[in-house]
PDB file of N, CA and C in Angstrom:
ATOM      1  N   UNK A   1       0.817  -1.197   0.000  1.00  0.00           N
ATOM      2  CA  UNK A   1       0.000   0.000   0.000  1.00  0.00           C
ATOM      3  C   UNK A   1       0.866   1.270   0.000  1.00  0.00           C
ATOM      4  N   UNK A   2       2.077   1.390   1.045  1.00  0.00           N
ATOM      5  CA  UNK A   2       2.634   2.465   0.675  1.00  0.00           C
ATOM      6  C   UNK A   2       3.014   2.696  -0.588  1.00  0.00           C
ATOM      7  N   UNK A   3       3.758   1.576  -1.211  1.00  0.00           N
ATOM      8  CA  UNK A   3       4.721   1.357  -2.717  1.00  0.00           C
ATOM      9  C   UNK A   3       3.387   2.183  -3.371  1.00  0.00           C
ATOM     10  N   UNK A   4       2.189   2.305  -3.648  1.00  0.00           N
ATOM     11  CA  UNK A   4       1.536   2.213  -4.481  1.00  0.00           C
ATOM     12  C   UNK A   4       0.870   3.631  -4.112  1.00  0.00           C
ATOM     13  N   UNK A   5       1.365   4.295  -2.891  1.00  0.00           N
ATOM     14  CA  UNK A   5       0.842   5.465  -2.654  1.00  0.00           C
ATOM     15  C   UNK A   5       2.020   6.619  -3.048  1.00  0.00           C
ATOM     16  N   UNK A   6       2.917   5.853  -2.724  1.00  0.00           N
ATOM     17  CA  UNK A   6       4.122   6.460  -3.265  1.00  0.00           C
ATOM     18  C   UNK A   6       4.593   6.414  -4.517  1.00  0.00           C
ATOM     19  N   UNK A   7       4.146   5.693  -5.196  1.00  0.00           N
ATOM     20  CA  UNK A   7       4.538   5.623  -6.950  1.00  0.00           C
ATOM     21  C   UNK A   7       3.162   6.931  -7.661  1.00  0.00           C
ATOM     22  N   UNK A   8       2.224   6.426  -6.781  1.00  0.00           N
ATOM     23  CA  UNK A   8       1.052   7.758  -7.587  1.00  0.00           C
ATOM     24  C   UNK A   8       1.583   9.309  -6.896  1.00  0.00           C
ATOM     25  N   UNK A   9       2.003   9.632  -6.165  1.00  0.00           N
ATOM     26  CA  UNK A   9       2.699  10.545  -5.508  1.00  0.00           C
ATOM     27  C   UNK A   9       3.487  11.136  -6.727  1.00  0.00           C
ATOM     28  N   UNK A  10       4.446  10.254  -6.890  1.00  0.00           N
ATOM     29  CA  UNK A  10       5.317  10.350  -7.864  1.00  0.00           C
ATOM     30  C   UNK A  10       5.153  10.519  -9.230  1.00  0.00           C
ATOM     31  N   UNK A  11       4.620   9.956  -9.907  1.00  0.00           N
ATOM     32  CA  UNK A  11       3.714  10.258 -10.942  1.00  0.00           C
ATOM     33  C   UNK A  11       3.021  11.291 -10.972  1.00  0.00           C
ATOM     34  N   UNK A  12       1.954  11.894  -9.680  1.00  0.00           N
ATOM     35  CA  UNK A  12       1.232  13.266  -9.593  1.00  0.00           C
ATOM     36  C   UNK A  12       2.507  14.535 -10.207  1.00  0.00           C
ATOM     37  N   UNK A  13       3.419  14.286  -9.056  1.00  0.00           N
ATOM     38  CA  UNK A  13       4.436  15.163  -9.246  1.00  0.00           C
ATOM     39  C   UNK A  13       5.059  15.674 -10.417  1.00  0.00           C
ATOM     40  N   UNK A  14       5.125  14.646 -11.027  1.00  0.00           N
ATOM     41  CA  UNK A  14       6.298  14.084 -12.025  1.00  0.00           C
ATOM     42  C   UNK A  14       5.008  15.273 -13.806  1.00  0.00           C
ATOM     43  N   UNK A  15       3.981  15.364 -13.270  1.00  0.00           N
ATOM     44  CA  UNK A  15       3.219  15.793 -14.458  1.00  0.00           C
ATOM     45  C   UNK A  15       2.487  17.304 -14.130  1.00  0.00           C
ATOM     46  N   UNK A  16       3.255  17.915 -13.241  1.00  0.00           N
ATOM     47  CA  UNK A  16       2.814  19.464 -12.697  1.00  0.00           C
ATOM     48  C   UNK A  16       3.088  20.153 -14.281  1.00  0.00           C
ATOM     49  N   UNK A  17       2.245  21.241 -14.596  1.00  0.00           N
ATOM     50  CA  UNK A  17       2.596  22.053 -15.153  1.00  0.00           C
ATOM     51  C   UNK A  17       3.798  23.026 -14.895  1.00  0.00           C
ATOM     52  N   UNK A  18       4.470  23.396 -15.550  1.00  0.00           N
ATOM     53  CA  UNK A  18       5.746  24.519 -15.491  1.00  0.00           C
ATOM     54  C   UNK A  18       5.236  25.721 -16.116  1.00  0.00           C
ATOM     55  N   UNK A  19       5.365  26.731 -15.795  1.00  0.00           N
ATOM     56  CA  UNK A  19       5.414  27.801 -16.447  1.00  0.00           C
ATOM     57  C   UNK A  19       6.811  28.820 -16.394  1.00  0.00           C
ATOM     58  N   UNK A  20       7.362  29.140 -17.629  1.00  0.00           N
ATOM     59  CA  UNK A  20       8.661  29.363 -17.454  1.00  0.00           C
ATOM     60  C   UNK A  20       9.071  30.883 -18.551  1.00  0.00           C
ATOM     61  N   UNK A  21       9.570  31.894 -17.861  1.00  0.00           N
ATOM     62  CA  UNK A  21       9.679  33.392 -18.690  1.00  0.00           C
ATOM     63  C   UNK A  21      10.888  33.436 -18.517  1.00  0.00           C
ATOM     64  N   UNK A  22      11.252  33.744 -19.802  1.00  0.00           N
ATOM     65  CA  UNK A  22      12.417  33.809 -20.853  1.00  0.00           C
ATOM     66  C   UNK A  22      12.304  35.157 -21.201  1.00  0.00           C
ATOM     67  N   UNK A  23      13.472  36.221 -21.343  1.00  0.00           N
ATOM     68  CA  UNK A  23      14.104  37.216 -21.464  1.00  0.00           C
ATOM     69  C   UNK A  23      14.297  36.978 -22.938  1.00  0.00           C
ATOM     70  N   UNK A  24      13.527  37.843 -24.332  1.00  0.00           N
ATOM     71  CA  UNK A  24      14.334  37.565 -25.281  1.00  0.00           C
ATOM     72  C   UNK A  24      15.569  38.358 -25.548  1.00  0.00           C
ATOM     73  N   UNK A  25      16.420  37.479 -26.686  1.00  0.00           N
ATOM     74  CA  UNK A  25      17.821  38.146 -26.807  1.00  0.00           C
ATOM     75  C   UNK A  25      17.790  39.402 -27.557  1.00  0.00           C
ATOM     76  N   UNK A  26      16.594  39.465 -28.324  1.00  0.00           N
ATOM     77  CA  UNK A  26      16.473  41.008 -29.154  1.00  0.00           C
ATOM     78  C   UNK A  26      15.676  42.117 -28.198  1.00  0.00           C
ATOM     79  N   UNK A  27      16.019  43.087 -28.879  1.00  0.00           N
ATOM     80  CA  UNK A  27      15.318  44.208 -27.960  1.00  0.00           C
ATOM     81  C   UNK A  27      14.124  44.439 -28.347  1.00  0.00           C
ATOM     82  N   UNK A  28      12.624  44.575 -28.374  1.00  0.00           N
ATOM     83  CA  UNK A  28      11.369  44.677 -28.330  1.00  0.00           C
ATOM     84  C   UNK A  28      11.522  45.930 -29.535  1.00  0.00           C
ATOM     85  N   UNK A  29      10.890  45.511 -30.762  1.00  0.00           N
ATOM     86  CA  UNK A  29      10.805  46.909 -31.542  1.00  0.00           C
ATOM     87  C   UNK A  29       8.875  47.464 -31.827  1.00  0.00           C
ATOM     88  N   UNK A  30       8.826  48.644 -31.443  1.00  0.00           N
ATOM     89  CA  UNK A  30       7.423  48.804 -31.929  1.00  0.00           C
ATOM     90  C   UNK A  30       7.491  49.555 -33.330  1.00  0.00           C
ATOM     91  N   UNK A  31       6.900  49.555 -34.108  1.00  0.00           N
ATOM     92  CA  UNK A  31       6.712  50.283 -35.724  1.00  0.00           C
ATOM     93  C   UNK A  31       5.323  51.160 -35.954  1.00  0.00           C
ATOM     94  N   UNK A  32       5.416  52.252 -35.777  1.00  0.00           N
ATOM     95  CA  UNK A  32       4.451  52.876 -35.669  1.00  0.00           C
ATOM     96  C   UNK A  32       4.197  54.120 -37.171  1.00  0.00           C
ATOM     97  N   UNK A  33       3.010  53.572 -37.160  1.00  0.00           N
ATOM     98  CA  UNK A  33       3.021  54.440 -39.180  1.00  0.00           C
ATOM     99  C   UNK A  33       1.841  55.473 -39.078  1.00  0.00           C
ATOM    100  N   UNK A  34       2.622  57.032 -38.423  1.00  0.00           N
ATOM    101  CA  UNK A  34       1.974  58.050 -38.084  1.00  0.00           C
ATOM    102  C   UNK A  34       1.738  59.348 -39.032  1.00  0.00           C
ATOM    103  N   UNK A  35       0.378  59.761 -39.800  1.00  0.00           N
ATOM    104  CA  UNK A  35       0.428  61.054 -40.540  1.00  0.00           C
ATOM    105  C   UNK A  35       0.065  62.188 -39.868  1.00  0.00           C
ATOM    106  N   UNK A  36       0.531  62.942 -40.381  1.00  0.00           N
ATOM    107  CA  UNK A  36       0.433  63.993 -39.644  1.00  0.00           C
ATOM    108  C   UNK A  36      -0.116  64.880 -40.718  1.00  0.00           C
ATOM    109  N   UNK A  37      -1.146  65.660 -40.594  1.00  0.00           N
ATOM    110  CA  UNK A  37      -1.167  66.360 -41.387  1.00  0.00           C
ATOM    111  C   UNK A  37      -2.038  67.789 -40.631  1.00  0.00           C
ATOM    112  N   UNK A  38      -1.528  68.529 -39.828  1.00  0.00           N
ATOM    113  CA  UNK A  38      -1.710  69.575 -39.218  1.00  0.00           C
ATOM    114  C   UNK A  38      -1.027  70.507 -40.030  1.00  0.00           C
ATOM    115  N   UNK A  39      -0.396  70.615 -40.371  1.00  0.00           N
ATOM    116  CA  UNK A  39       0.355  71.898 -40.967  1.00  0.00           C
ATOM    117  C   UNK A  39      -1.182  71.906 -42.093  1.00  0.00           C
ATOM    118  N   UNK A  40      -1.156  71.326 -43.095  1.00  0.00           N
ATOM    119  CA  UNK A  40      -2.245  71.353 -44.056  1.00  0.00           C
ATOM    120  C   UNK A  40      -3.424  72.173 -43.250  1.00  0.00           C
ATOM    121  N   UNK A  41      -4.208  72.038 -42.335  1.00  0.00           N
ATOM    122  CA  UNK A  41      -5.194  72.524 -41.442  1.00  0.00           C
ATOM    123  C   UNK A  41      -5.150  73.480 -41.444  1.00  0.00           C
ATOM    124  N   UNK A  42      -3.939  74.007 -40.644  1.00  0.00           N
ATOM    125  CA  UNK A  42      -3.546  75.667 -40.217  1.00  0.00           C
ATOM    126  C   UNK A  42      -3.183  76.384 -41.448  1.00  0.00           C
ATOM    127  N   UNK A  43      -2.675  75.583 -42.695  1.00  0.00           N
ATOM    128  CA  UNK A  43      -3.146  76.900 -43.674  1.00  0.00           C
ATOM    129  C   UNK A  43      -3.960  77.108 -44.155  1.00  0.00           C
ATOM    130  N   UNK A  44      -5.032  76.359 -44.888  1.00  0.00           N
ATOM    131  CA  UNK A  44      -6.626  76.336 -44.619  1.00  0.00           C
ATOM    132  C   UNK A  44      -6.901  77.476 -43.998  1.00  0.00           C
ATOM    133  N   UNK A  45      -7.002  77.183 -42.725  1.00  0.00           N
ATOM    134  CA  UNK A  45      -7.558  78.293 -41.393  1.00  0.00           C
ATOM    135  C   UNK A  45      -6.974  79.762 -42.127  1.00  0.00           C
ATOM    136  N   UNK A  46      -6.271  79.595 -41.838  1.00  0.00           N
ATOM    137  CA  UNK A  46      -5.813  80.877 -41.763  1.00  0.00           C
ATOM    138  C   UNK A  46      -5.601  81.350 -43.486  1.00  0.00           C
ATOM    139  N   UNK A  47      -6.167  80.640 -44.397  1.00  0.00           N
ATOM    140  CA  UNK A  47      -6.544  81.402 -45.993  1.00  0.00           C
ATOM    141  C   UNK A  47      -7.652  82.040 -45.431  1.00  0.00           C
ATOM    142  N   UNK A  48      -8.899  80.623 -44.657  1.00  0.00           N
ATOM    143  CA  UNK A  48      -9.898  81.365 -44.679  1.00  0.00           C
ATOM    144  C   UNK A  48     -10.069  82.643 -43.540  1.00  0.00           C
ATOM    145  N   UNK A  49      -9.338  82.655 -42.694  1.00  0.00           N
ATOM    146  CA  UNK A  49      -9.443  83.883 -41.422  1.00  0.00           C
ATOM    147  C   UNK A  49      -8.792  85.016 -42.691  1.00  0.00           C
ATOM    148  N   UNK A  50      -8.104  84.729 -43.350  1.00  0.00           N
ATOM    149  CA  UNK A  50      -7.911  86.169 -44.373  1.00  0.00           C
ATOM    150  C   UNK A  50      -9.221  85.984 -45.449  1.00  0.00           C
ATOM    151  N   UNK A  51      -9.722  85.083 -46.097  1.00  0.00           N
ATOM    152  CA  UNK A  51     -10.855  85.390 -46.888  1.00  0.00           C
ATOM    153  C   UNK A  51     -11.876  86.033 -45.913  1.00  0.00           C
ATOM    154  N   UNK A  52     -12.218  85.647 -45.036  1.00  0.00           N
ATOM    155  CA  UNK A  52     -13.436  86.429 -44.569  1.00  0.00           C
ATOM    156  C   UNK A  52     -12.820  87.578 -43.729  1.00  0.00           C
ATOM    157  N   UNK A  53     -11.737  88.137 -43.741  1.00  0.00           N
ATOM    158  CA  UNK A  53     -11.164  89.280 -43.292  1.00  0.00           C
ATOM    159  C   UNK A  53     -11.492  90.541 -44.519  1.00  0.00           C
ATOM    160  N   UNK A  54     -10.983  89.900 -45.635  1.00  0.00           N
ATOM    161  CA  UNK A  54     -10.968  90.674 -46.680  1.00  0.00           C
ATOM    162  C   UNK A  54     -13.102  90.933 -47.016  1.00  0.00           C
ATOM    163  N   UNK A  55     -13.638  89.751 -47.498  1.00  0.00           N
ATOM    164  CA  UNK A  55     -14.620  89.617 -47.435  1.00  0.00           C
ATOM    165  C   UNK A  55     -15.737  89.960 -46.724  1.00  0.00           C
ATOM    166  N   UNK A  56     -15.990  90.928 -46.157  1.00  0.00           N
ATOM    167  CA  UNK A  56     -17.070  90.963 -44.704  1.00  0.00           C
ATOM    168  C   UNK A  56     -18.292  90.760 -45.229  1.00  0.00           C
ATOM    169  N   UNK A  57     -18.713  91.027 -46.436  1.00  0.00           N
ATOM    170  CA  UNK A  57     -20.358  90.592 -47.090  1.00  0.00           C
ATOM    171  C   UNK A  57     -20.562  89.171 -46.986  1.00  0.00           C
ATOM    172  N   UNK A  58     -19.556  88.999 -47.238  1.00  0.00           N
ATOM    173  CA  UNK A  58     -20.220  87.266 -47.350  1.00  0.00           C
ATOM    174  C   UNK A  58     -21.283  86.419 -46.804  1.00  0.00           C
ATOM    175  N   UNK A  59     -21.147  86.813 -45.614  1.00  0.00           N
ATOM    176  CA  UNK A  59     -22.130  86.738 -44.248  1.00  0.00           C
ATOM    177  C   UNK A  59     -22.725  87.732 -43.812  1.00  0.00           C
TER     178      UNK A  59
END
């Protein structure tokens, strides 16, 4: 009875999950694909803050 409590013991053991974190050897790269297009905006704006400067009928 022991032999047989002790072999399933062993066996329990013997089949634990591992969980195991590893350091990779490269350094982590992120790639990020950003437009920007603010400059475009602010001249816009500011054609139209001079069109309706020049313009006051319009409205």
């Amino acid at each position: 009875m022991k032999m047989l409590l002790l072999m399933s013991l062993v066996w329990l053991t013997a089949c634990t999950p591992r969980v195991e974190v590893v350091v990779p050897d490269k350094p982590i790269t992120v790639n990020l694909n950003v437009k920007v297009d603010h400059e475009i905006r602010i001249k816009v704006d500011r054609e139209l803050e001079q069109l309706f400067s020049e313009e006051e009928e319009l409205f």
